[in-house]
Protein backbone atom coordinates (compact mmCIF):
# COMPACT_ATOMS: atom_id res chain seq x y z
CA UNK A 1 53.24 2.30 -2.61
CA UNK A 2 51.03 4.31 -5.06
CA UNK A 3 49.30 2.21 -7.90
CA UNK A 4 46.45 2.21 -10.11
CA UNK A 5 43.45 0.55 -9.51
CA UNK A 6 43.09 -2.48 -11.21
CA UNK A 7 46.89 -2.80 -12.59
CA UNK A 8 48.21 -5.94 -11.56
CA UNK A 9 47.58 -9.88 -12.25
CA UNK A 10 47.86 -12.40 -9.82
CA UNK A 11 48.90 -16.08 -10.95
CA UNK A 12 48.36 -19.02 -8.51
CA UNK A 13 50.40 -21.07 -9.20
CA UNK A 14 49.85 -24.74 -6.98
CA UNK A 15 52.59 -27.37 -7.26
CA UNK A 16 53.36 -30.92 -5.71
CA UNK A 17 54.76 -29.50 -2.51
CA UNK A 18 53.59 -25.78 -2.17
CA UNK A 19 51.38 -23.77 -3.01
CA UNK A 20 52.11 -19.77 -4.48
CA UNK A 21 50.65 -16.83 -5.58
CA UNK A 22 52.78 -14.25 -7.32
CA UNK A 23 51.50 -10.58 -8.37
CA UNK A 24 52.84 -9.30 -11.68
CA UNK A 25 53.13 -5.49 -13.45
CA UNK A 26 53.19 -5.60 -16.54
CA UNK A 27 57.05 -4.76 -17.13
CA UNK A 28 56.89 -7.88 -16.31
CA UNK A 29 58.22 -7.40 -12.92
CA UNK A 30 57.43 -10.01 -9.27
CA UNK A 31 55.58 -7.39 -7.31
CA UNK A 32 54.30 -9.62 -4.78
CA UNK A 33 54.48 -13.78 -3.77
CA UNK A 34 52.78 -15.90 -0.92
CA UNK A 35 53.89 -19.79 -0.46
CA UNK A 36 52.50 -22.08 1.89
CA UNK A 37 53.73 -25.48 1.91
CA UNK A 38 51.52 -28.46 2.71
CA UNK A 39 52.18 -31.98 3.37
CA UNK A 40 52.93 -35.35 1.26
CA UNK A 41 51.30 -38.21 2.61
CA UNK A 42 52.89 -41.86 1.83
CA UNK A 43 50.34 -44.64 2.87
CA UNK A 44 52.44 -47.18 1.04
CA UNK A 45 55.54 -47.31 -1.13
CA UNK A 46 54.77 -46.02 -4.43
CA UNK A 47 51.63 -44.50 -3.09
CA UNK A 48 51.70 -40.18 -2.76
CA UNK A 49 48.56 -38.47 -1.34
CA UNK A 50 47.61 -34.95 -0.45
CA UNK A 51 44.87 -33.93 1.21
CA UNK A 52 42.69 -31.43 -1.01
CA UNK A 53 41.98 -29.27 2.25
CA UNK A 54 45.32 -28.63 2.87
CA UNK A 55 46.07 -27.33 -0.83
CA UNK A 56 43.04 -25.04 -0.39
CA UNK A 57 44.18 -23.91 3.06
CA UNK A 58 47.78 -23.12 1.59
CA UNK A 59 46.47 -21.07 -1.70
CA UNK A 60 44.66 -18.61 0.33
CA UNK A 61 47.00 -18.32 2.50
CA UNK A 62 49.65 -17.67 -0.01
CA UNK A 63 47.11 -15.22 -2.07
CA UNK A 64 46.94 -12.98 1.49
CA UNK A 65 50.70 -13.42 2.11
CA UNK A 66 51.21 -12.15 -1.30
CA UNK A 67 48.35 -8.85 -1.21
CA UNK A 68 50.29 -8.16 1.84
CA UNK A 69 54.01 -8.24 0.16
CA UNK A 70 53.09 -6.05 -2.41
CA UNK A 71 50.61 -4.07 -0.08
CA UNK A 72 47.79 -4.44 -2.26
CA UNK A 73 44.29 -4.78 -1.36
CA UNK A 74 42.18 -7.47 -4.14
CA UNK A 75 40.43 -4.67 -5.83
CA UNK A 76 44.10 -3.62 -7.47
CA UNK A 77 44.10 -7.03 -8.93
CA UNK A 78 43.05 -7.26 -12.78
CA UNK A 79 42.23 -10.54 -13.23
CA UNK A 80 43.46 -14.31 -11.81
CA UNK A 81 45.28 -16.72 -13.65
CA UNK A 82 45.95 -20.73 -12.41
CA UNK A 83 48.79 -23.42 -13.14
CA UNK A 84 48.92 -26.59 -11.09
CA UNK A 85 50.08 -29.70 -10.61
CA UNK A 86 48.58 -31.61 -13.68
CA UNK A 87 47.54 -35.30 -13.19
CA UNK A 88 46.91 -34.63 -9.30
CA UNK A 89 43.05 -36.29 -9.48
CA UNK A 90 40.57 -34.73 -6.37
CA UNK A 91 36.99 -35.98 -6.32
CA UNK A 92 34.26 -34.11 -4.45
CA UNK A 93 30.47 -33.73 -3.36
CA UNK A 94 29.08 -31.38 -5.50
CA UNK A 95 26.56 -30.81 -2.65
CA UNK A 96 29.29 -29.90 -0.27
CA UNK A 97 32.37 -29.45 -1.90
CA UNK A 98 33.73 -32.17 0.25
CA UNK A 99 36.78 -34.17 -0.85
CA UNK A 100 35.56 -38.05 -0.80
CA UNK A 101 39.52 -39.26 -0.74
CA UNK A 102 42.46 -37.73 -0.86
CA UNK A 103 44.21 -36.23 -3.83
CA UNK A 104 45.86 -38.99 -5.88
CA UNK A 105 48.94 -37.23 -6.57
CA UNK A 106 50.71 -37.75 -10.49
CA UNK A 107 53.83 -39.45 -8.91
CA UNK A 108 51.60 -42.30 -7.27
CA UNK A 109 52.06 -46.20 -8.44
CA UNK A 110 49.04 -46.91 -7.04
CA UNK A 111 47.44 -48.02 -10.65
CA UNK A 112 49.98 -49.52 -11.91
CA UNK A 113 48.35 -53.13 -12.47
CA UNK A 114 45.15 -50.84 -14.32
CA UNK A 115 47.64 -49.29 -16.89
CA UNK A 116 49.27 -52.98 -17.44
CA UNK A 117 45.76 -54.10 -18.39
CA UNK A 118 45.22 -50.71 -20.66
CA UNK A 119 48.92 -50.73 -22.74
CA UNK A 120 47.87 -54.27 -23.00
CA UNK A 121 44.61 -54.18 -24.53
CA UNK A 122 44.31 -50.65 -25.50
CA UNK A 123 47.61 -48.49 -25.65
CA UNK A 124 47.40 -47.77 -29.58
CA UNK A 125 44.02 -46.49 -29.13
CA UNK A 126 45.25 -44.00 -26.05
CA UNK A 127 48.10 -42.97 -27.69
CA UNK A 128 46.23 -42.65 -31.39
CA UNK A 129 43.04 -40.23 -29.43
CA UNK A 130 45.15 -38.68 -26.78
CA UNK A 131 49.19 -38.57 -27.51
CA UNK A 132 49.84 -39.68 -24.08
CA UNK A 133 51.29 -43.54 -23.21
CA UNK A 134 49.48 -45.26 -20.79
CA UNK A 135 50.86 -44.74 -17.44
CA UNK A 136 50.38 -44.63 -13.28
CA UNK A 137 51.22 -40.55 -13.86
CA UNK A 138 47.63 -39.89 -15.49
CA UNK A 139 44.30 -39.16 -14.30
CA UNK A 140 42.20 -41.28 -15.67
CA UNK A 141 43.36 -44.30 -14.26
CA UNK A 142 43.10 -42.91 -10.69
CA UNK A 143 39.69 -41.69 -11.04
CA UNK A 144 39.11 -45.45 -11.71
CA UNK A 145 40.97 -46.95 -9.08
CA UNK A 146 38.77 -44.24 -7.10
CA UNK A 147 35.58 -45.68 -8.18
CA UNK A 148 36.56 -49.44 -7.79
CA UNK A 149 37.90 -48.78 -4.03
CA UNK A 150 36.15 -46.52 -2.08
CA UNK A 151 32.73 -47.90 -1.03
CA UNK A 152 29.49 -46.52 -2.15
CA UNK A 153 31.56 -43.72 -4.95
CA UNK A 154 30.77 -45.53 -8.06
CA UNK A 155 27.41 -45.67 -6.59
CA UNK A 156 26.97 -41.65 -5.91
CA UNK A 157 28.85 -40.84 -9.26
CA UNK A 158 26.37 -42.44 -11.38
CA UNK A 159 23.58 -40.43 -9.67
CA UNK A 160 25.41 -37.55 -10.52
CA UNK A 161 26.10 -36.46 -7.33
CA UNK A 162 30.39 -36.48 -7.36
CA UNK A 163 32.59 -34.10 -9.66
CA UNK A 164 36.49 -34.80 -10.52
CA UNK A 165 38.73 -32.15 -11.27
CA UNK A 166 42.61 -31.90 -11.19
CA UNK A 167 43.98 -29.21 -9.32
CA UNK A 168 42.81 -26.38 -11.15
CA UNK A 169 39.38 -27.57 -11.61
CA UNK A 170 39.13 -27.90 -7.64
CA UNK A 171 40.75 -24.27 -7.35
CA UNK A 172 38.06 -22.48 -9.56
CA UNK A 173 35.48 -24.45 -8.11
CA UNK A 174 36.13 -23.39 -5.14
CA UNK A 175 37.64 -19.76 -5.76
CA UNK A 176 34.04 -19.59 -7.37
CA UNK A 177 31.64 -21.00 -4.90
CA UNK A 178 31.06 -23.91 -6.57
CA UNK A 179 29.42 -22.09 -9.75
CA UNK A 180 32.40 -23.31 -12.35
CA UNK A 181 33.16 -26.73 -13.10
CA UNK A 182 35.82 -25.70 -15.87
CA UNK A 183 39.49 -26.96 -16.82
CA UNK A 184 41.16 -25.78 -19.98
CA UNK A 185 42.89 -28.17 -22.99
CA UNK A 186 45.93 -28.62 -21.85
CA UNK A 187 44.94 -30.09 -18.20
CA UNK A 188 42.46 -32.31 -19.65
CA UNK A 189 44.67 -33.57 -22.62
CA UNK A 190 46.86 -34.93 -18.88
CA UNK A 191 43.40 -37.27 -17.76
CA UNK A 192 44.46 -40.23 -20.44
CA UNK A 193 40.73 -39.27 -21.17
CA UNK A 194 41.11 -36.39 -23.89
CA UNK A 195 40.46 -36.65 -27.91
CA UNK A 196 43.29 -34.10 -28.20
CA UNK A 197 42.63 -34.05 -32.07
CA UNK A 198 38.95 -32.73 -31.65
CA UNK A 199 39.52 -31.24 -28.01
CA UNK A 200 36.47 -33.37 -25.89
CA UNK A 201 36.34 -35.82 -23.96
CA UNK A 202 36.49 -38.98 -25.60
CA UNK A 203 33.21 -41.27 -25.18
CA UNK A 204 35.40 -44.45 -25.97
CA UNK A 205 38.11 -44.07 -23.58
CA UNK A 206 35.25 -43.26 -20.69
CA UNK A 207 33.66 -46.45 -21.60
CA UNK A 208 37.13 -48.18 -21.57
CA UNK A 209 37.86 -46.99 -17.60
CA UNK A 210 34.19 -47.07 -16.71
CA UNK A 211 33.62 -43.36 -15.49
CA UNK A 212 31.01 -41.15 -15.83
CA UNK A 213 30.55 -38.50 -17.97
CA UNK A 214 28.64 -36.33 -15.30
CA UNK A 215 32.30 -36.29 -13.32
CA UNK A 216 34.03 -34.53 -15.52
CA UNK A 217 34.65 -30.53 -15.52
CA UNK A 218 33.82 -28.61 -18.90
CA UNK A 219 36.86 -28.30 -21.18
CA UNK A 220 37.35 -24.63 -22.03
CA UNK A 221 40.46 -22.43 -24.18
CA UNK A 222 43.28 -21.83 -22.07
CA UNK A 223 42.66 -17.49 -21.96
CA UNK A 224 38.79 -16.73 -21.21
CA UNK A 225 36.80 -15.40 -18.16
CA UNK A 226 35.72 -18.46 -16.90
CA UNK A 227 34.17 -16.86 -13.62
CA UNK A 228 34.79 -14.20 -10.96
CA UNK A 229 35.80 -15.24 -7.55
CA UNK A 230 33.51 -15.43 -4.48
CA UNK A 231 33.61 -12.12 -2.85
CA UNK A 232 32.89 -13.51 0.62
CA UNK A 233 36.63 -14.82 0.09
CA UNK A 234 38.59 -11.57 -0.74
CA UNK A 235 35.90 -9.21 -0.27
CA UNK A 236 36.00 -8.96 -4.17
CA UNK A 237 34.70 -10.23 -7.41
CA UNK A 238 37.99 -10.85 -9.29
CA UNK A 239 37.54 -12.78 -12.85
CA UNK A 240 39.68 -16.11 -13.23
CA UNK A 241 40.72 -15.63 -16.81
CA UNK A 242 43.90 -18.42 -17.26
CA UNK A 243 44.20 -21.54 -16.56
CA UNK A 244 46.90 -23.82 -17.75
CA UNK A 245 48.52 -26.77 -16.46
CA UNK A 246 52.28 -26.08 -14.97
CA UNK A 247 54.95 -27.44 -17.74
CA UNK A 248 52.38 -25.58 -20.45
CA UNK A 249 52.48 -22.64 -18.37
CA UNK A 250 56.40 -22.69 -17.82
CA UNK A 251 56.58 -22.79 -22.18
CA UNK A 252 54.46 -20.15 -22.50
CA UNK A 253 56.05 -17.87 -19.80
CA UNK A 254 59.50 -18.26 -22.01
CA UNK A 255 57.85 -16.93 -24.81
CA UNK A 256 57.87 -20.09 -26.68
CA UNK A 257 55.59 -19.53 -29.32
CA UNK A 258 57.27 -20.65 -32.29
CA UNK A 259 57.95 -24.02 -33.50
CA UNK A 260 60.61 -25.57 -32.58
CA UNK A 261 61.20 -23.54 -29.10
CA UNK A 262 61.95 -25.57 -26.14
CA UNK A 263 61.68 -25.29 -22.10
CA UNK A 264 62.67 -27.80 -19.61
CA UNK A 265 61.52 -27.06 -15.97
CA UNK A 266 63.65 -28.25 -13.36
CA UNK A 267 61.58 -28.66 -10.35
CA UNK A 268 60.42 -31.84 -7.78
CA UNK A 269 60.65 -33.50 -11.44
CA UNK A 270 61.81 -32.25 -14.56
CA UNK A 271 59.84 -31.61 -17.42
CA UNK A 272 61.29 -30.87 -21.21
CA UNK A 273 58.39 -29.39 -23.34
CA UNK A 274 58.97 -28.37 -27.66
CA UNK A 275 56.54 -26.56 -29.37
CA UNK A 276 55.09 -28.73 -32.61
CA UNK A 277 53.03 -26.04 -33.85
CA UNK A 278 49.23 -26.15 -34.32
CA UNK A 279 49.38 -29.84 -35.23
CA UNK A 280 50.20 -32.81 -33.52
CA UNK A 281 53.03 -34.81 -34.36
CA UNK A 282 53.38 -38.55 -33.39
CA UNK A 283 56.13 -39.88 -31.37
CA UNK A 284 57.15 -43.47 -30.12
CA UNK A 285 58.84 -42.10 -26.66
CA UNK A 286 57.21 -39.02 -25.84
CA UNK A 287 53.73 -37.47 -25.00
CA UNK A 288 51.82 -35.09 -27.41
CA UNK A 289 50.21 -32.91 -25.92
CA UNK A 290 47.95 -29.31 -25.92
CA UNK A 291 50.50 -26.55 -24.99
CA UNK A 292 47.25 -24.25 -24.88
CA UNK A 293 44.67 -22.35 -26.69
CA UNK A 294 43.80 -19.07 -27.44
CA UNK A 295 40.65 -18.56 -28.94
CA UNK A 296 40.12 -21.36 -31.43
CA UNK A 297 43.52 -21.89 -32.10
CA UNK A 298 45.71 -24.95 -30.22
CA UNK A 299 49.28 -25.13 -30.23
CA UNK A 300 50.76 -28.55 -29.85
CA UNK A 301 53.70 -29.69 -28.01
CA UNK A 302 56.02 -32.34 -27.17
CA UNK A 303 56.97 -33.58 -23.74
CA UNK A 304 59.21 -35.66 -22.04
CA UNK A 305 58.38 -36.04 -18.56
CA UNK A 306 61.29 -36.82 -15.72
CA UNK A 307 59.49 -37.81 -12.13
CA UNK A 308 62.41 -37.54 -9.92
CA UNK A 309 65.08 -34.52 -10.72
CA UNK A 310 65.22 -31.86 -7.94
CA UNK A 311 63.23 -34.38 -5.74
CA UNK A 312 67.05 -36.83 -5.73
CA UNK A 313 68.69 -33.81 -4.53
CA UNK A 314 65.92 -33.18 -1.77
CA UNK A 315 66.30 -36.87 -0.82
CA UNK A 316 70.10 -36.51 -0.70
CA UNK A 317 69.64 -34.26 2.28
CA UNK A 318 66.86 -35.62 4.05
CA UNK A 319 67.62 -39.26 3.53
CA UNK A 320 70.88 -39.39 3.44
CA UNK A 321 71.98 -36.52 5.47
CA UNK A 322 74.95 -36.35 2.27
CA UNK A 323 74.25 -33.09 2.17
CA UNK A 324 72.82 -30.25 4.87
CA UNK A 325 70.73 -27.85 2.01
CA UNK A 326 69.73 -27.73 -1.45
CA UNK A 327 71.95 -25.36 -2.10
CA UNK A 328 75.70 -26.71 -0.79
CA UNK A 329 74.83 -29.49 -3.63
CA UNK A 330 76.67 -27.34 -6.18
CA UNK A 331 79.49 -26.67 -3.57
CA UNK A 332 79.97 -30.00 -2.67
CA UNK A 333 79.82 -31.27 -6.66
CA UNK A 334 82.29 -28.80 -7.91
CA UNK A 335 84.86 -30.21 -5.61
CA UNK A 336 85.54 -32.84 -8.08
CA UNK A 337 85.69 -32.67 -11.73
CA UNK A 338 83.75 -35.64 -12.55
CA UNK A 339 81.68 -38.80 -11.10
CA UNK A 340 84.45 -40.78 -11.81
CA UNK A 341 81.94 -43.73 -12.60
CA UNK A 342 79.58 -43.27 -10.66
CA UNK A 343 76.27 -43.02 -11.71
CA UNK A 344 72.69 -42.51 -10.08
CA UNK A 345 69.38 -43.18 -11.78
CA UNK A 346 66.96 -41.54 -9.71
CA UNK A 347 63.58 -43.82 -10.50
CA UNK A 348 62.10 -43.92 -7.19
CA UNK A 349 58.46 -43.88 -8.89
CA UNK A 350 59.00 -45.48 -12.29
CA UNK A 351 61.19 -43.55 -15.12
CA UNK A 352 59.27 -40.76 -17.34
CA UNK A 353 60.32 -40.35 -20.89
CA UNK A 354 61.42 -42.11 -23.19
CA UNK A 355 61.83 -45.38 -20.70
CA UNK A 356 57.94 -45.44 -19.18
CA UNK A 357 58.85 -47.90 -16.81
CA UNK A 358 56.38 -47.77 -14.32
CA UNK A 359 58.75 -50.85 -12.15
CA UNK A 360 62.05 -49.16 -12.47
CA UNK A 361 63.26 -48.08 -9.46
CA UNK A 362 66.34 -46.30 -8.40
CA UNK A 363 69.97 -46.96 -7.85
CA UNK A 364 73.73 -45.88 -7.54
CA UNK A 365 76.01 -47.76 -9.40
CA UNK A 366 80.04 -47.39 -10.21
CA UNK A 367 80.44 -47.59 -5.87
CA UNK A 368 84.18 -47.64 -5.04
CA UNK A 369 86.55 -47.24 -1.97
CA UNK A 370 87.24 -44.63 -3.60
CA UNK A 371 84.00 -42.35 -3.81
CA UNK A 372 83.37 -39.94 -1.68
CA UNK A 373 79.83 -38.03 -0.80
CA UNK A 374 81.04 -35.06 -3.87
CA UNK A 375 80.95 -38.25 -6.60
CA UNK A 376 77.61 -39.01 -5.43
CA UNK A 377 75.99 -35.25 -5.45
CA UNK A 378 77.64 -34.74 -8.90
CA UNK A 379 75.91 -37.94 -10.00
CA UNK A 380 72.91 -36.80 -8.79
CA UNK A 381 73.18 -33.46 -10.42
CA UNK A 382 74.81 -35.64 -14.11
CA UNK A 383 71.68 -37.68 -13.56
CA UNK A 384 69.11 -35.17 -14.21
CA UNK A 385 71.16 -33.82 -16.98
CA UNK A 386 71.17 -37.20 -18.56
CA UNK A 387 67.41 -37.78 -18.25
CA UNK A 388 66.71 -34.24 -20.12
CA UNK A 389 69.18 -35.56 -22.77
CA UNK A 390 67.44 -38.85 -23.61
CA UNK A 391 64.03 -36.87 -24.31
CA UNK A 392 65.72 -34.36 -26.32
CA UNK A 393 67.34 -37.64 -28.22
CA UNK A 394 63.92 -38.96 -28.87
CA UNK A 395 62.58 -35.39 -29.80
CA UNK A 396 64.90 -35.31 -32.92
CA UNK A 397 63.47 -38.86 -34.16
CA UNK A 398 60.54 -36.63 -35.01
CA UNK A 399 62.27 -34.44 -37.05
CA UNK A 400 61.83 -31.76 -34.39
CA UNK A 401 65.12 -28.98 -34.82
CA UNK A 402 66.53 -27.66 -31.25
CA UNK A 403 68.72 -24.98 -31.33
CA UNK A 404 68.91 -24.02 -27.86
CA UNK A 405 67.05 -24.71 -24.69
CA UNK A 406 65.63 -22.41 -22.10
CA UNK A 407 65.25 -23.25 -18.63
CA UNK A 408 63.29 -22.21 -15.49
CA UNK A 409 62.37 -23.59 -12.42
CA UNK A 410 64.16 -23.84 -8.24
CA UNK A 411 67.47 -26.07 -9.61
CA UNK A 412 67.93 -24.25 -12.80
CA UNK A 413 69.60 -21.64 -10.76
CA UNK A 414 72.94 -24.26 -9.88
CA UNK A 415 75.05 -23.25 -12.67
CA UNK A 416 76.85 -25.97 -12.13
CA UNK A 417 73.81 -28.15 -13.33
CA UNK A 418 73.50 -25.83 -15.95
CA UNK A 419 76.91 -26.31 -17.05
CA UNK A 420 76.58 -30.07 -17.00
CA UNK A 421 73.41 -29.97 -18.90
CA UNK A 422 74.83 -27.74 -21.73
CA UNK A 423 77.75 -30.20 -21.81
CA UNK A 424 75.88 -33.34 -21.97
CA UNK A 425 73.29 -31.93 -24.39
CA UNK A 426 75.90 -30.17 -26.77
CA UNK A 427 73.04 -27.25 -26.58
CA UNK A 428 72.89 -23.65 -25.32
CA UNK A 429 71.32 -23.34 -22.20
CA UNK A 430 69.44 -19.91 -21.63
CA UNK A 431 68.34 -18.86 -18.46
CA UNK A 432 65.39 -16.08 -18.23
CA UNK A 433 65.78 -12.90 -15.87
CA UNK A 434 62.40 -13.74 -14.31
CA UNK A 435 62.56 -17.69 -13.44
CA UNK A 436 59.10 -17.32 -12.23
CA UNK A 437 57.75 -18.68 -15.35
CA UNK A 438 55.20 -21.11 -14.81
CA UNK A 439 53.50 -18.41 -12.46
CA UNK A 440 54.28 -15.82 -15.35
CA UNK A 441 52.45 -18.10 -17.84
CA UNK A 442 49.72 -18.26 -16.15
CA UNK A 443 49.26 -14.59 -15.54
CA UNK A 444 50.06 -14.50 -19.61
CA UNK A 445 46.86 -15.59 -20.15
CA UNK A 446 45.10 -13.93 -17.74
CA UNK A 447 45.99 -10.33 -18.93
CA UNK A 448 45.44 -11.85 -22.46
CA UNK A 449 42.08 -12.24 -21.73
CA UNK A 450 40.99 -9.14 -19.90
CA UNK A 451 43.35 -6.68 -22.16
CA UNK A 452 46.14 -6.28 -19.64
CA UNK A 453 48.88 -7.86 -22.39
CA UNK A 454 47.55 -7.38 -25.83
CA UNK A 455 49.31 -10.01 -27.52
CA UNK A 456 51.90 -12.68 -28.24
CA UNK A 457 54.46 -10.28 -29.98
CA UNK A 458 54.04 -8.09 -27.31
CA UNK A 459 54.54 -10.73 -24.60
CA UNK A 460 57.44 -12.09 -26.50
CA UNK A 461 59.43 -8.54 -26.43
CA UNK A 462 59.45 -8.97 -22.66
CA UNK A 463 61.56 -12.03 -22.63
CA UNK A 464 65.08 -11.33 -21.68
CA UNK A 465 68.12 -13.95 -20.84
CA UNK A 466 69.77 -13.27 -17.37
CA UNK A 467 72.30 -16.13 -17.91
CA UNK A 468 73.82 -18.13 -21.20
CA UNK A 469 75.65 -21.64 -20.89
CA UNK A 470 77.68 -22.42 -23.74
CA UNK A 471 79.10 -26.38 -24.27
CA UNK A 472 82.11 -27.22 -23.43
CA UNK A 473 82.41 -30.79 -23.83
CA UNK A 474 83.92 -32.42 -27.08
CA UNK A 475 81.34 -34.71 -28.51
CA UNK A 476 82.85 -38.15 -28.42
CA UNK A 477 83.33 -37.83 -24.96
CA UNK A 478 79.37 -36.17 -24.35
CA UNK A 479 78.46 -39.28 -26.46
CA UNK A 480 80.63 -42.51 -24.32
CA UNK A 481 79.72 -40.65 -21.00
CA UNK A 482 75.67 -41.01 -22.65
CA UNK A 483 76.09 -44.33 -23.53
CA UNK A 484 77.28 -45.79 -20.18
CA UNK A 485 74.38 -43.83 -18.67
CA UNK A 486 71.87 -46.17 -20.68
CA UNK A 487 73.47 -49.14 -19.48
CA UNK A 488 72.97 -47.76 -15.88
CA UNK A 489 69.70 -47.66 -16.73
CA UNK A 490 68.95 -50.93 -18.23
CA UNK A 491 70.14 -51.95 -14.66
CA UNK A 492 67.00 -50.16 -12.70
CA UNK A 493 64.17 -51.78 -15.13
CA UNK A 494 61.49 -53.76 -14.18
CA UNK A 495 63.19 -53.94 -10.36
CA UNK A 496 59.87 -54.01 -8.49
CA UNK A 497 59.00 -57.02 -10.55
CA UNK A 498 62.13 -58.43 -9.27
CA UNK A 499 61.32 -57.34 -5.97
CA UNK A 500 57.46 -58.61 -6.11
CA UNK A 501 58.22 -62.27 -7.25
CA UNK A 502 60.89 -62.23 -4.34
CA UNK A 503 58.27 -61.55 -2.16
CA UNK A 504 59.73 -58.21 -0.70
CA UNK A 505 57.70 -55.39 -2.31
């Protein structure tokens, strides 16, 4: 097709279970996408791995796959913008680029008996520096239990000679050659090791986990060239000018740029995000955290993070066989007109927000003779609207003011989810034309930073609803349907304790 030279971004966007790269114009329109999957690795229960080679392997395969959809060459491409999995922790030889372990992946229990010690001795001081609870799902912690269990690492680190990054950090470093060691804010304010109030690294918290300063990538704005790409790779040099982690990329693809505005991203889990404003705000329940910065300017938001949400209805089918693809879910759920007590907390790695139960663990509840395999899938699909509910509960404690909710992400398309969610939140749900988001984020910044987009109003224009889901539900019924949902969940707490002292964990 005929095109300008130069007139298109590319966002890669790398997520727990597949990694994409999607080519924007800047209508916006999806003029091109690659995605390569890759595989999860359980060594033990609780534990999630992936190896760093095969996320490399799948990105450039999915950046050809999508030059080829759009029949592009990389000299058409403007500039590069990156989103990722956040808390996914990758060490490497900075000699060789080598992974030394696989990638701890954010879902992974592995540290849980660190984090005890830390909430124990030192959660006011994480929260107080960082805005993020002390919790398996960070980086920090694994970079630790890195250094404490693989022989010789602490060893090499201290002379300098290993570098951590999350997933972004490992993607420029090696879209790069290994000349950037970068992340931006709002992936480092996910390592548990971020002053998020003077955006650095904090020397107190290092100290605290015992890990080198010399590890750590350079913490940069969120929209900057931070380096051009190898051109033994793509036979071009293409500048990498975004970088952002996933959930802040998904707010800022909806064009959420004023207080108040709110995104939740239902993917493997579910992630509810509010913009505070260019302060941060303190919350018991939920994580504070950098949405991203332009310039010298941070905007704050709050998050409530859900681990398990389109990963239940994934396990429905392959675990359970209750269902043959993701998508007969909605068919099979809209057969009845309710769970009919039945409900299904979906902690099979802890619970998120507002809970942060790292030893919850999963479980249906309200079984009869009478339930059949559509109670169960409607429970699953109730379950995830419940869990977006109790963060947006805790949200208001704050003072924060929701009006409405956008959404994005593979599950937001079942409108019956949407429904449910709209119904149990008393909220409008808004669904975007392009539900690419986090990708569209990402290339946000990108063309922010090279002149491609010229600036927030401009991006903001663009925005436009494909779908609206008005409430239905009275609210004393929304509210006793909500309440009998927290006693369901009292029920999974603290089960692998239970399990542990029983000797079966």
């Amino acid at each position: 097709m005929p095109h300008e030279n130069n007139c298109y971004i590319m966002a890669l966007d790398e997520g727990t279970t597949s990694a994409r790269a999607v080519i924007f114009s800047r209508e916006p329109s999806v003029v091109g996408l690659g995605q390569h999957g890759f595989p999860q690795i359980y060594p033990r229960p609780g534990w999630v791995e992936h190896s760093p080679d095969d996320i490399w392997a799948a990105q450039l395969a999915a950046i050809k796959d999508a030059l080829k959809s759009a029949h592009l060459s990389p000299e058409d491409i403007a500039a590069i913008g990156v989103t990722n999995q956040r808390e996914t922790t990758i060490l490497w030889d900075k000699a060789t680029g080598k992974p030394v372990y696989n990638a701890i992946v954010w879902q992974c229990r592995r540290t849980a008996e660190i984090v005890d010690d830390l909430k124990r001795e030192y959660g006011d001081v994480f929260k107080d520096r960082t805005g993020l609870i002390p919790d398996s799902y960070f980086s920090g912690p694994k970079i630790k239990w890195l250094l404490d269990n693989v022989a010789g690492l602490r060893e090499r680190a201290l002379r300098g000679e290993i570098l951590f990054g999350t997933v972004d950090s490992f993607l420029i470093w090696r879209l790069t050659g290994g000349r950037v060691h970068i992340t931006d804010y709002s992936n480092a304010s996910r390592t548990l090791l971020f002053n998020i109030h003077k955006l650095c690294w904090d020397y107190d918290l290092l100290d605290i986990l015992g890990i080198p300063e010399s590890l750590l990538p350079e913490p940069k704005p969120s929209s900057q060239i931070y380096g051009y790409t190898d051109p033994e790779l793509f036979g071009a040099s293409i500048p990498i000018a975004g970088n952002l982690g996933d959930q802040q990329a998904a707010l800022f693809g909806q064009a959420a740029f004023d207080e108040g505005m709110a995104k939740c991203t239902y993917g493997t889990g579910s992630f509810l995000l509010i913009n505070i404003g260019g302060c941060p705000r303190k919350s018991r329940d939920l994580l504070t955290t950098v949405a991203w910065c332009i310039g010298e300017k941070a905007t704050y938001a709050l998050e409530g993070s859900i681990f398990i949400s389109g990963a239940a209805i994934q396990w429905l089918k392959e675990s359970l066989g209750l269902i043959n693809d993701l998508f007969e879910i909605e068919v099979l759920a809209s057969t009845v007109k309710g769970s009919e007590g039945v409900f299904f907390v979906p902690a099979f790695v802890g619970l998120g927000a507002p809970y942060w139960d790292q030893y919850a663990r999963g479980l249906i509840i309200g079984l009869t003779r009478g339930t059949s395999r559509a109670h169960i899938a409607r429970a699953a699909l109730e379950a995830i609207a419940y869990l977006t509910c109790d963060i947006i509960e805790s949200a208001k404690e704050t003072g924060v003011k929701i009006s409405e909710l956008r959404v994005d992400g593979g599950a937001s398309k079942n409108n019956l989810l949407m429904q449910i969610q709209a119904d149990i939140l008393g909220l409008r749900i808004i669904r975007p034309r392009i539900l690419e988001t986090t990708s569209l984020g990402a290339a946000y910044m990108a063309g922010l930073a090279v002149g491609y987009w010229n600036s927030l109003s401009e991006i903001s224009s663009m925005w436009m609803a494909e779908k609206i889901f008005e409430p239905s539900m009275d609210r004393y019924d929304r509210d006793k349907l909500h309440r009998v949902w927290k006693e369901a969940v009292k029920r999974s707490l603290s089960w692998a304790k239970v399990l542990k002292e029983a000797g079966l964990e």
